[in-house]
PDB file of N, CA and C in Angstrom:
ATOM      1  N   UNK A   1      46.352  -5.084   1.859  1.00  0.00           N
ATOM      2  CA  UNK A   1      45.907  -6.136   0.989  1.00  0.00           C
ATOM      3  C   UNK A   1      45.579  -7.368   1.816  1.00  0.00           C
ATOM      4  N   UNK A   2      45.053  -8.110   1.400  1.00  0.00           N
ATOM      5  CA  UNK A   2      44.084  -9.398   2.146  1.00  0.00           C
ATOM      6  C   UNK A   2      44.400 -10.123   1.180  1.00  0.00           C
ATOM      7  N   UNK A   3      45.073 -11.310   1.599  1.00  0.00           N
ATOM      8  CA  UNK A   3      45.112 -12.635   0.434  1.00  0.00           C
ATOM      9  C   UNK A   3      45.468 -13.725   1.147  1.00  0.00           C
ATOM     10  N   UNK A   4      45.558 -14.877   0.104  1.00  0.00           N
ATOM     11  CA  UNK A   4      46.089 -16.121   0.237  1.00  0.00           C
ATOM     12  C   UNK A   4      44.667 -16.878   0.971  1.00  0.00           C
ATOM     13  N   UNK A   5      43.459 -15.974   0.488  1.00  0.00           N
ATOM     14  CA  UNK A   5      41.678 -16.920   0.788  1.00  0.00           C
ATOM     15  C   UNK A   5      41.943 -17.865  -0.726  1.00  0.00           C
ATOM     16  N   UNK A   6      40.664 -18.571  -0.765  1.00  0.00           N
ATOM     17  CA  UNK A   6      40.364 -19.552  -1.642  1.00  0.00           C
ATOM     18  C   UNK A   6      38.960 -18.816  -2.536  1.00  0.00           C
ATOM     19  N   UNK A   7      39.875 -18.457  -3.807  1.00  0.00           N
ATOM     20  CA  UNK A   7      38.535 -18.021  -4.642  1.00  0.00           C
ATOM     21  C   UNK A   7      37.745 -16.371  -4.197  1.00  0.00           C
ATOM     22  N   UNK A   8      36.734 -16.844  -5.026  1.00  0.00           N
ATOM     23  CA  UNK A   8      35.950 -15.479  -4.944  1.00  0.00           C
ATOM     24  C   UNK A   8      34.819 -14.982  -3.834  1.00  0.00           C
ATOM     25  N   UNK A   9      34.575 -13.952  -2.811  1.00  0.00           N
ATOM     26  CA  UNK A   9      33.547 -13.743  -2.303  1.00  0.00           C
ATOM     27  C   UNK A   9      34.361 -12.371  -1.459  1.00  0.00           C
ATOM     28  N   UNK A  10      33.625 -12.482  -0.279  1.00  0.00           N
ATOM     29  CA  UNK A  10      33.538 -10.969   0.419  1.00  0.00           C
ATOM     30  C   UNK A  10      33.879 -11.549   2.120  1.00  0.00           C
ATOM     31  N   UNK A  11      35.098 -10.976   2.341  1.00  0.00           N
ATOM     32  CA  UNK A  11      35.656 -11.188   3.558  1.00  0.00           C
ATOM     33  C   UNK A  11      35.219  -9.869   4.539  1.00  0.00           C
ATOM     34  N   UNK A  12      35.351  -9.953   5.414  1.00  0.00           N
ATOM     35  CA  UNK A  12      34.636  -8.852   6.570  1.00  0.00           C
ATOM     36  C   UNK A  12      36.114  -8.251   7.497  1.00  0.00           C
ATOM     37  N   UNK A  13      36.484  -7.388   7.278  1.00  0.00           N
ATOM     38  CA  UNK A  13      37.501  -6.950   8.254  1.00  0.00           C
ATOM     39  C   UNK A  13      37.235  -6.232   9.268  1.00  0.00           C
ATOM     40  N   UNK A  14      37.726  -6.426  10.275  1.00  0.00           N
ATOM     41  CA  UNK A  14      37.498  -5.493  11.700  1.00  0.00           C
ATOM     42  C   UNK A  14      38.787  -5.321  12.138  1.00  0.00           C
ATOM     43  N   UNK A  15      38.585  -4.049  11.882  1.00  0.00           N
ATOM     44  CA  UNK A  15      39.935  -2.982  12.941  1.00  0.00           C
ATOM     45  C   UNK A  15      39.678  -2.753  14.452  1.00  0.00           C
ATOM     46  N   UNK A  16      40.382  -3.019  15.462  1.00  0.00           N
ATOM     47  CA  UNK A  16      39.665  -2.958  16.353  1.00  0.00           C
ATOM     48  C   UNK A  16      40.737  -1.686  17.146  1.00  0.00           C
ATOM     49  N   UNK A  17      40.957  -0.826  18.497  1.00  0.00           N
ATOM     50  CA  UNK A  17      41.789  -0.591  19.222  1.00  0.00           C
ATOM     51  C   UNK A  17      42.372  -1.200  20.436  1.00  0.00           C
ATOM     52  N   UNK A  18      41.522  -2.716  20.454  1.00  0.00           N
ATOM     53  CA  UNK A  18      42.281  -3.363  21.355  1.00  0.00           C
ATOM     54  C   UNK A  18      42.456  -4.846  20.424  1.00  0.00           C
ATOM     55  N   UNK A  19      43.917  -5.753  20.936  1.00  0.00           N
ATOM     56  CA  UNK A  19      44.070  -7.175  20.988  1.00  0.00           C
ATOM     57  C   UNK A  19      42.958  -7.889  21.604  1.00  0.00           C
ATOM     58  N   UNK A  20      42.910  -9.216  21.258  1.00  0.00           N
ATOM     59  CA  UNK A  20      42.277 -10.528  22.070  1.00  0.00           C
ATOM     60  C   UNK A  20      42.901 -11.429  21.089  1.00  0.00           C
ATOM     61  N   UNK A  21      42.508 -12.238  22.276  1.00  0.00           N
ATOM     62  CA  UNK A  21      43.283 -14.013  21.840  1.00  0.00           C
ATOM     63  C   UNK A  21      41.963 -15.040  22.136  1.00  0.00           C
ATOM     64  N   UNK A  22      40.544 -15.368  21.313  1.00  0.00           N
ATOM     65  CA  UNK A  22      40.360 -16.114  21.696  1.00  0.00           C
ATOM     66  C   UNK A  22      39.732 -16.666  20.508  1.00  0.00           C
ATOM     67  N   UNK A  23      39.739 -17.888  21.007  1.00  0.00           N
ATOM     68  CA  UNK A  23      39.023 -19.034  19.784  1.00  0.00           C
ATOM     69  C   UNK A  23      37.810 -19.096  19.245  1.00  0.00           C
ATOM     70  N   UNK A  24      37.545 -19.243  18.046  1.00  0.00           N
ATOM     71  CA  UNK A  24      36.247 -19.003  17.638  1.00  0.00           C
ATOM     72  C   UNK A  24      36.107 -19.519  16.320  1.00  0.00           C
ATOM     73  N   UNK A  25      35.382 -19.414  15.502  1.00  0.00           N
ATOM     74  CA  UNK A  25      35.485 -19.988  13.822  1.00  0.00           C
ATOM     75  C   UNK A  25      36.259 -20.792  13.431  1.00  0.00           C
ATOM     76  N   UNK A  26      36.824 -21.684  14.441  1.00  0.00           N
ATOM     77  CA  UNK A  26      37.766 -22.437  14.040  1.00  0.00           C
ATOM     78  C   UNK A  26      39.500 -22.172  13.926  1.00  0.00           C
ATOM     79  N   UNK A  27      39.939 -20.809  14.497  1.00  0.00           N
ATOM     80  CA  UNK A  27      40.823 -20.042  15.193  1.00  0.00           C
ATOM     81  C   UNK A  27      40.932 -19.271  15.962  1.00  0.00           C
ATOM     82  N   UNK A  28      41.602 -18.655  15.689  1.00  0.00           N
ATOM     83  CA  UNK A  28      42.033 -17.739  16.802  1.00  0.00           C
ATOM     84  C   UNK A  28      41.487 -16.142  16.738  1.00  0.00           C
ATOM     85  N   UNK A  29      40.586 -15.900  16.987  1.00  0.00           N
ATOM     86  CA  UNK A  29      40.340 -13.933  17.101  1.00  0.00           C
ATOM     87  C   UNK A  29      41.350 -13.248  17.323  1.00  0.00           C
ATOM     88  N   UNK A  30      41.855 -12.254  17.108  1.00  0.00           N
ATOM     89  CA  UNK A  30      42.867 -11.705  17.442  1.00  0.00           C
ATOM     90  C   UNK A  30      42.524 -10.396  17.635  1.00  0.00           C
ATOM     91  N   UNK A  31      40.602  -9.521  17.593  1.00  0.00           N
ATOM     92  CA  UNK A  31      40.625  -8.169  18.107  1.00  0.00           C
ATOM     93  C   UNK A  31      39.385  -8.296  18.517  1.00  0.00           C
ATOM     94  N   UNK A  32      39.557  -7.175  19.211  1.00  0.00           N
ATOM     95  CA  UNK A  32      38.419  -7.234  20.452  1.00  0.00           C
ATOM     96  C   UNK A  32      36.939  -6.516  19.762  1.00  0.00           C
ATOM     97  N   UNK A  33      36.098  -6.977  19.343  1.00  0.00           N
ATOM     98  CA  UNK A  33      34.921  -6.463  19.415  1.00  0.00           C
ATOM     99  C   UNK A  33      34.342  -5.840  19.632  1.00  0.00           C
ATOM    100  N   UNK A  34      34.479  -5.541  20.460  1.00  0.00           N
ATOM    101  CA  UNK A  34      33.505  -4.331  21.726  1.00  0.00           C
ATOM    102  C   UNK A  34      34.485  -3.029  21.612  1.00  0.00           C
ATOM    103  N   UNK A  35      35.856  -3.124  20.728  1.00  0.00           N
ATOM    104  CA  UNK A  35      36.457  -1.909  20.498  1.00  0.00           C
ATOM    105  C   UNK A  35      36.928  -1.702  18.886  1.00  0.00           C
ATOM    106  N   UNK A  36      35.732  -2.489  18.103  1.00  0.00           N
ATOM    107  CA  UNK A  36      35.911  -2.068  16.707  1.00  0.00           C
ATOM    108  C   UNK A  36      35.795  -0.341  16.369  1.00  0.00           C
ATOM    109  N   UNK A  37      36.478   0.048  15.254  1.00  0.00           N
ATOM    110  CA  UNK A  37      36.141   1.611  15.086  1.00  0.00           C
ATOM    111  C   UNK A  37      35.684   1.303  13.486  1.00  0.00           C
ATOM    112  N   UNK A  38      35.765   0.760  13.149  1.00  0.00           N
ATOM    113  CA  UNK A  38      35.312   0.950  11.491  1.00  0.00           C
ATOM    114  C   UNK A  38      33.861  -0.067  11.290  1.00  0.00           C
ATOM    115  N   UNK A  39      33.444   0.796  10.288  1.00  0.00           N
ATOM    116  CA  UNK A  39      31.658   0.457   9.397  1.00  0.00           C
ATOM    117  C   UNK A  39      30.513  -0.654  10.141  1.00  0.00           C
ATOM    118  N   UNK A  40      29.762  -0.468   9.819  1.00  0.00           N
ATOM    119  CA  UNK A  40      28.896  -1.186  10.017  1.00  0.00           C
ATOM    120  C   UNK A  40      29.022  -2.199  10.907  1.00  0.00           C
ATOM    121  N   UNK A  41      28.710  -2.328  12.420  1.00  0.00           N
ATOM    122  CA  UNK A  41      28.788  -3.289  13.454  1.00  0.00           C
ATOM    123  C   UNK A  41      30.250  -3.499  13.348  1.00  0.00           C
ATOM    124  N   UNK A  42      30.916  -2.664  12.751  1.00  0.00           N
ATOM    125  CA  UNK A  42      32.450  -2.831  13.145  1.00  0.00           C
ATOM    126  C   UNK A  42      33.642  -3.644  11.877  1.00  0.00           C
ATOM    127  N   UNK A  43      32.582  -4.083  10.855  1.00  0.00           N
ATOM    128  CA  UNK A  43      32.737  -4.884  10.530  1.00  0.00           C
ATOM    129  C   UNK A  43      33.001  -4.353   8.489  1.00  0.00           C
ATOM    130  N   UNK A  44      34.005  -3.956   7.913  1.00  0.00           N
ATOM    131  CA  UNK A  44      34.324  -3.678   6.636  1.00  0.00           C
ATOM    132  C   UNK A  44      34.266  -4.411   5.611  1.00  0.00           C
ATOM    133  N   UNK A  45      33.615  -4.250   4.737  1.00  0.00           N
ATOM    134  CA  UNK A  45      33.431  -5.712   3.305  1.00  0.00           C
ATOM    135  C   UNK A  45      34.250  -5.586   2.192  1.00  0.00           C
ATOM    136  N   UNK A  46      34.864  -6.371   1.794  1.00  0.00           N
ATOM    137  CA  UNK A  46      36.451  -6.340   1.191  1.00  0.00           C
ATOM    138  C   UNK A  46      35.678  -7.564   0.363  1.00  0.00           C
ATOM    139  N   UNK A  47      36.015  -7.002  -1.197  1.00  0.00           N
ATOM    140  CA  UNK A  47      35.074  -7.563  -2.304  1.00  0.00           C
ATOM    141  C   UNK A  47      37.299  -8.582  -2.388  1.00  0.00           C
ATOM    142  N   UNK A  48      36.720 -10.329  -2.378  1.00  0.00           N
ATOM    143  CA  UNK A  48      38.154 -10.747  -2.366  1.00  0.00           C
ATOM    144  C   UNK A  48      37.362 -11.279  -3.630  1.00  0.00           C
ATOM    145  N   UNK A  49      38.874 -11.477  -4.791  1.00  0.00           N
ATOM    146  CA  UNK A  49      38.668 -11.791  -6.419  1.00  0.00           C
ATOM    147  C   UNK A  49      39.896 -12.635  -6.671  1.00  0.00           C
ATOM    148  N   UNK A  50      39.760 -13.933  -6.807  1.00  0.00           N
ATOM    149  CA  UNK A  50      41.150 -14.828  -6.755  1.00  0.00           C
ATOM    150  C   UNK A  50      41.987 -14.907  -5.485  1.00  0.00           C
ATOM    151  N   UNK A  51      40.964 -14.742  -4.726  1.00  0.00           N
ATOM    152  CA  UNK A  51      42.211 -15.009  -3.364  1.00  0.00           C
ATOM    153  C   UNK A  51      42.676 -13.833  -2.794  1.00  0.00           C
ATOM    154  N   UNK A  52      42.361 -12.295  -3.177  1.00  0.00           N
ATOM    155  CA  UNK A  52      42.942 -11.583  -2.785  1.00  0.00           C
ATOM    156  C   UNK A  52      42.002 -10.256  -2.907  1.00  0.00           C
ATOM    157  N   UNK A  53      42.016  -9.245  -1.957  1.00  0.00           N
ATOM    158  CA  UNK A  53      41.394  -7.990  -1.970  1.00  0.00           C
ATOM    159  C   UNK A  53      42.284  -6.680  -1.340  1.00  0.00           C
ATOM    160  N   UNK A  54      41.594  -5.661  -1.640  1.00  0.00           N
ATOM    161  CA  UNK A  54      42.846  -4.623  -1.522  1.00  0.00           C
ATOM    162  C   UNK A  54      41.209  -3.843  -0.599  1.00  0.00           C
ATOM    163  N   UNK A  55      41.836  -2.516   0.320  1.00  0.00           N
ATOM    164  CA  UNK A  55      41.174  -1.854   0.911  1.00  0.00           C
ATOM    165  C   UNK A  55      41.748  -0.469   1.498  1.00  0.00           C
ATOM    166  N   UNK A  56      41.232   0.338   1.383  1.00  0.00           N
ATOM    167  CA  UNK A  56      42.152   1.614   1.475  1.00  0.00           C
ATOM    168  C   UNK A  56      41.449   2.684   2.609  1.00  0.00           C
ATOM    169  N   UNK A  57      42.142   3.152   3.969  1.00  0.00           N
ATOM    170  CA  UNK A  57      41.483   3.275   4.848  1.00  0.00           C
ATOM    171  C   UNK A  57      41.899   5.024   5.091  1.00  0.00           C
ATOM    172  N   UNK A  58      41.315   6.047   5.092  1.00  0.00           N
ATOM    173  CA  UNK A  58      41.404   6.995   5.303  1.00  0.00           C
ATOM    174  C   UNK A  58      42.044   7.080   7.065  1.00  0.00           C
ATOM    175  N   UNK A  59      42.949   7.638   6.916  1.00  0.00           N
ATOM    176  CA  UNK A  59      44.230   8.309   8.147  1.00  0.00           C
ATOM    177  C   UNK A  59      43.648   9.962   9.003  1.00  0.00           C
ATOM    178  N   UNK A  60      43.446  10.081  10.214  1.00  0.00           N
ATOM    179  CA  UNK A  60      42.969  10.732  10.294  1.00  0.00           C
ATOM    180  C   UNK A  60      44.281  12.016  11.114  1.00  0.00           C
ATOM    181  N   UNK A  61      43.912  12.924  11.167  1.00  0.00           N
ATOM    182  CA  UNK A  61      44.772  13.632  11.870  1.00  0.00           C
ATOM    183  C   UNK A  61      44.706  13.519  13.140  1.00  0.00           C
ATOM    184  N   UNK A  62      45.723  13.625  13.651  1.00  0.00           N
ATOM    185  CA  UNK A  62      45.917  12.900  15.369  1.00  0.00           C
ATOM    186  C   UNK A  62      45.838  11.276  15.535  1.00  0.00           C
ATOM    187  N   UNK A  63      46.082  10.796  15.099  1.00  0.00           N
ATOM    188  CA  UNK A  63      46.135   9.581  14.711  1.00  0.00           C
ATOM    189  C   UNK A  63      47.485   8.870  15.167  1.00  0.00           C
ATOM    190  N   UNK A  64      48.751   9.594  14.700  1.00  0.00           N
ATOM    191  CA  UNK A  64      50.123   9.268  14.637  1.00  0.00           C
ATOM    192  C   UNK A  64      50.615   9.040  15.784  1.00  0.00           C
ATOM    193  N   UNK A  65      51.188   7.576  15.877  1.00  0.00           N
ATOM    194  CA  UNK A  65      51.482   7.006  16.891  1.00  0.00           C
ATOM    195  C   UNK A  65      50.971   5.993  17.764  1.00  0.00           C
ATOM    196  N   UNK A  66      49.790   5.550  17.326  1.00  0.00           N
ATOM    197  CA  UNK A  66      48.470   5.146  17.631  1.00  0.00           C
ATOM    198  C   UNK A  66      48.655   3.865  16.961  1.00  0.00           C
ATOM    199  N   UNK A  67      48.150   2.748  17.340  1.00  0.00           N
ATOM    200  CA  UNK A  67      47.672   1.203  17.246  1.00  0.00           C
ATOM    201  C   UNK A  67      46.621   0.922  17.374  1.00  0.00           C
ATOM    202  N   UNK A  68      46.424   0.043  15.941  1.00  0.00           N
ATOM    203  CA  UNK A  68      44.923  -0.610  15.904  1.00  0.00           C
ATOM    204  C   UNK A  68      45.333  -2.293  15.853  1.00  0.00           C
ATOM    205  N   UNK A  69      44.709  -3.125  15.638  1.00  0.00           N
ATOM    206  CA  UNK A  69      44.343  -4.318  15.414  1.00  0.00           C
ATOM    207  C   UNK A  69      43.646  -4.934  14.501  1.00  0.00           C
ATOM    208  N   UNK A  70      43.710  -5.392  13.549  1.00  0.00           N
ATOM    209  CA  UNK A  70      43.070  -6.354  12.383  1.00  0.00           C
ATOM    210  C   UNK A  70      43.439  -7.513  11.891  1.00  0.00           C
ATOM    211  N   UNK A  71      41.504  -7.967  11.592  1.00  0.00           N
ATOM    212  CA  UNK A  71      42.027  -9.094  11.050  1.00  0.00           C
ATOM    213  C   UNK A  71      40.290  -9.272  10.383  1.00  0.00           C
ATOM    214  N   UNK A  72      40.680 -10.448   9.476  1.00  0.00           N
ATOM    215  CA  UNK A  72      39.836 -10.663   8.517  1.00  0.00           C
ATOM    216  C   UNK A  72      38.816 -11.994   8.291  1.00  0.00           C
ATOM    217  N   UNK A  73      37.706 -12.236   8.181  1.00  0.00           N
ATOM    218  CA  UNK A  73      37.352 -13.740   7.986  1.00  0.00           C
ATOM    219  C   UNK A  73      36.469 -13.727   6.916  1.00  0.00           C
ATOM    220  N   UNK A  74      36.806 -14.996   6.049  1.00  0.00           N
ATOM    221  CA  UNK A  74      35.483 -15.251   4.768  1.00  0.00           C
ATOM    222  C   UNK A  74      34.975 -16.657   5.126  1.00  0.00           C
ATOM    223  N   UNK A  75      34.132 -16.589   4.298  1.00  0.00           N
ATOM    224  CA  UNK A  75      33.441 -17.850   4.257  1.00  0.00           C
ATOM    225  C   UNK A  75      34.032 -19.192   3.247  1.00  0.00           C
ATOM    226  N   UNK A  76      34.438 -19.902   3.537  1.00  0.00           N
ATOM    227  CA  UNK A  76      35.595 -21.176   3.114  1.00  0.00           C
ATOM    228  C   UNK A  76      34.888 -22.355   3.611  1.00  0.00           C
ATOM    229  N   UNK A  77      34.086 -22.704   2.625  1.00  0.00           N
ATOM    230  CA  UNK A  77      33.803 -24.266   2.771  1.00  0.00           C
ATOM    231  C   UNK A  77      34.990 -25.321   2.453  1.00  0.00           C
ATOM    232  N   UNK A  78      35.876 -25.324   2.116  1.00  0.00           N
ATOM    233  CA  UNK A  78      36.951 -25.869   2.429  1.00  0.00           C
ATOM    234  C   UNK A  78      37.583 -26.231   3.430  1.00  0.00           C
ATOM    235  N   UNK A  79      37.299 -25.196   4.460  1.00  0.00           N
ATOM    236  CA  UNK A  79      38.003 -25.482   6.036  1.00  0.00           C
ATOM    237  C   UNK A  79      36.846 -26.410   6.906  1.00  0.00           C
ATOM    238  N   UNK A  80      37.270 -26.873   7.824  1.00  0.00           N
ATOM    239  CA  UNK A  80      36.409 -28.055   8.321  1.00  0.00           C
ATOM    240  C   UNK A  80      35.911 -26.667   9.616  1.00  0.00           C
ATOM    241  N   UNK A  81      36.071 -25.416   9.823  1.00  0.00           N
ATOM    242  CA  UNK A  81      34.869 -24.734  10.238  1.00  0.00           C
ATOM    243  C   UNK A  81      34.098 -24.257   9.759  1.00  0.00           C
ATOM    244  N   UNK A  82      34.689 -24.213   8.194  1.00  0.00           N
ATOM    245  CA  UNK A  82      33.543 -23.207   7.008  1.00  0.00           C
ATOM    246  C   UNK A  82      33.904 -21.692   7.021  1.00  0.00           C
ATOM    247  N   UNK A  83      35.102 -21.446   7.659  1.00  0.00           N
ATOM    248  CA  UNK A  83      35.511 -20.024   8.079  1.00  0.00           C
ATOM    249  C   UNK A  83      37.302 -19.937   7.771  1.00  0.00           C
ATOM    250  N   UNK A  84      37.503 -19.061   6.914  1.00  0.00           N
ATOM    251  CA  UNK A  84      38.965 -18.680   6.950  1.00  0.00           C
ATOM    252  C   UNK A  84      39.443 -16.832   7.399  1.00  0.00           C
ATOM    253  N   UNK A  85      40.278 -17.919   8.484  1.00  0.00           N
ATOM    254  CA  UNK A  85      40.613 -16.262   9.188  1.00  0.00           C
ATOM    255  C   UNK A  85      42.205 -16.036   8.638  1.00  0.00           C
ATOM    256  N   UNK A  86      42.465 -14.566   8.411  1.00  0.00           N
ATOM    257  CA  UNK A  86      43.706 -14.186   8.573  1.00  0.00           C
ATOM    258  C   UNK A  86      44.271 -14.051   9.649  1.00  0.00           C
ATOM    259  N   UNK A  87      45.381 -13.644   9.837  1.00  0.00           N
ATOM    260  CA  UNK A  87      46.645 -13.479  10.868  1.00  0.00           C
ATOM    261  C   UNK A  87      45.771 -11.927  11.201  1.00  0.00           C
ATOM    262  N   UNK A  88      46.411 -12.107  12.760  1.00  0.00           N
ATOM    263  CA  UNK A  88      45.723 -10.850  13.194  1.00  0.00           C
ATOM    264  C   UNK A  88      47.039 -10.104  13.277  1.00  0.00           C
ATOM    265  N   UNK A  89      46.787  -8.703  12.895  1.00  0.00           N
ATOM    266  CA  UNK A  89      48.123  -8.003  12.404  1.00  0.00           C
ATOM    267  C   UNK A  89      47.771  -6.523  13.050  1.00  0.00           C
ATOM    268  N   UNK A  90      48.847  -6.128  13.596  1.00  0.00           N
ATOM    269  CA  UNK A  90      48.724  -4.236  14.648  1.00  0.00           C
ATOM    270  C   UNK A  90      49.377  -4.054  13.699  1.00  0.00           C
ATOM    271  N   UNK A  91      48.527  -2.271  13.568  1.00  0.00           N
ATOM    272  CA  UNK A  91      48.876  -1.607  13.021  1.00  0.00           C
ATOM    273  C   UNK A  91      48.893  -0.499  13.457  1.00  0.00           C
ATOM    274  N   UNK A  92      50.609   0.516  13.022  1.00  0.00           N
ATOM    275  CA  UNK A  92      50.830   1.669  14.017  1.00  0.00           C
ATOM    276  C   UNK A  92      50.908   2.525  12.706  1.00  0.00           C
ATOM    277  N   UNK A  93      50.405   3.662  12.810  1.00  0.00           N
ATOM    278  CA  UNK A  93      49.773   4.995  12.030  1.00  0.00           C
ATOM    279  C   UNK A  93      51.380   5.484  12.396  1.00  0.00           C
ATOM    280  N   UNK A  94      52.642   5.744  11.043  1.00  0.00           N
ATOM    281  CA  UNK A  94      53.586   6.702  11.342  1.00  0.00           C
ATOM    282  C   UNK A  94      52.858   8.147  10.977  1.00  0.00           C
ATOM    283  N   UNK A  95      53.552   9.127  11.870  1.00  0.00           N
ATOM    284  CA  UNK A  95      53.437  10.603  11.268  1.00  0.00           C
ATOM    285  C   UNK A  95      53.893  11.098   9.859  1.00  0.00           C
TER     286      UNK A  95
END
């Protein structure tokens, strides 16, 4: 689940298999780009409705044990970059 944005629109998530730490949109990136594995330029569209969106990611076999990286950004004219990012959060696939 994806929440705690402002209002209604479409946030972009990228799973990546590697970390990064660098600044950009007005925070902090927290995955590497150049090692996204999911949709379109890497990049997943998560319909957010009151602040919050849900997204459900198919698990693959051989998978278990394995770490990805995500994190999320919408468009927030509210923030003085115009960009609200989530917390970048690893995620480990149990068996």
């Amino acid at each position: 689940e994806l929440s705690d944005f402002t209002g209604n629109g479409v946030a972009l998530l990228g799973i990546s298999a590697g970390a990064l730490s660098a600044q950009n949109l007005g925070g902090t990136i927290h995955v590497d780009r150049s090692l996204f594995i999911l949709g379109q330029r890497g990049l997943l569209p998560v319909v957010i409705t009151d602040g919050k969106g849900q997204v459900t990611l198919p698990i693959r076999q051989g998978l278990a044990g394995m770490s990805f990286f995500a994190q999320a950004v919408m468009v927030d004219p509210l923030q003085a970059s115009g960009y609200a990012l989530t917390n970048g959060e690893q995620i480990t696939v149990c068996p």
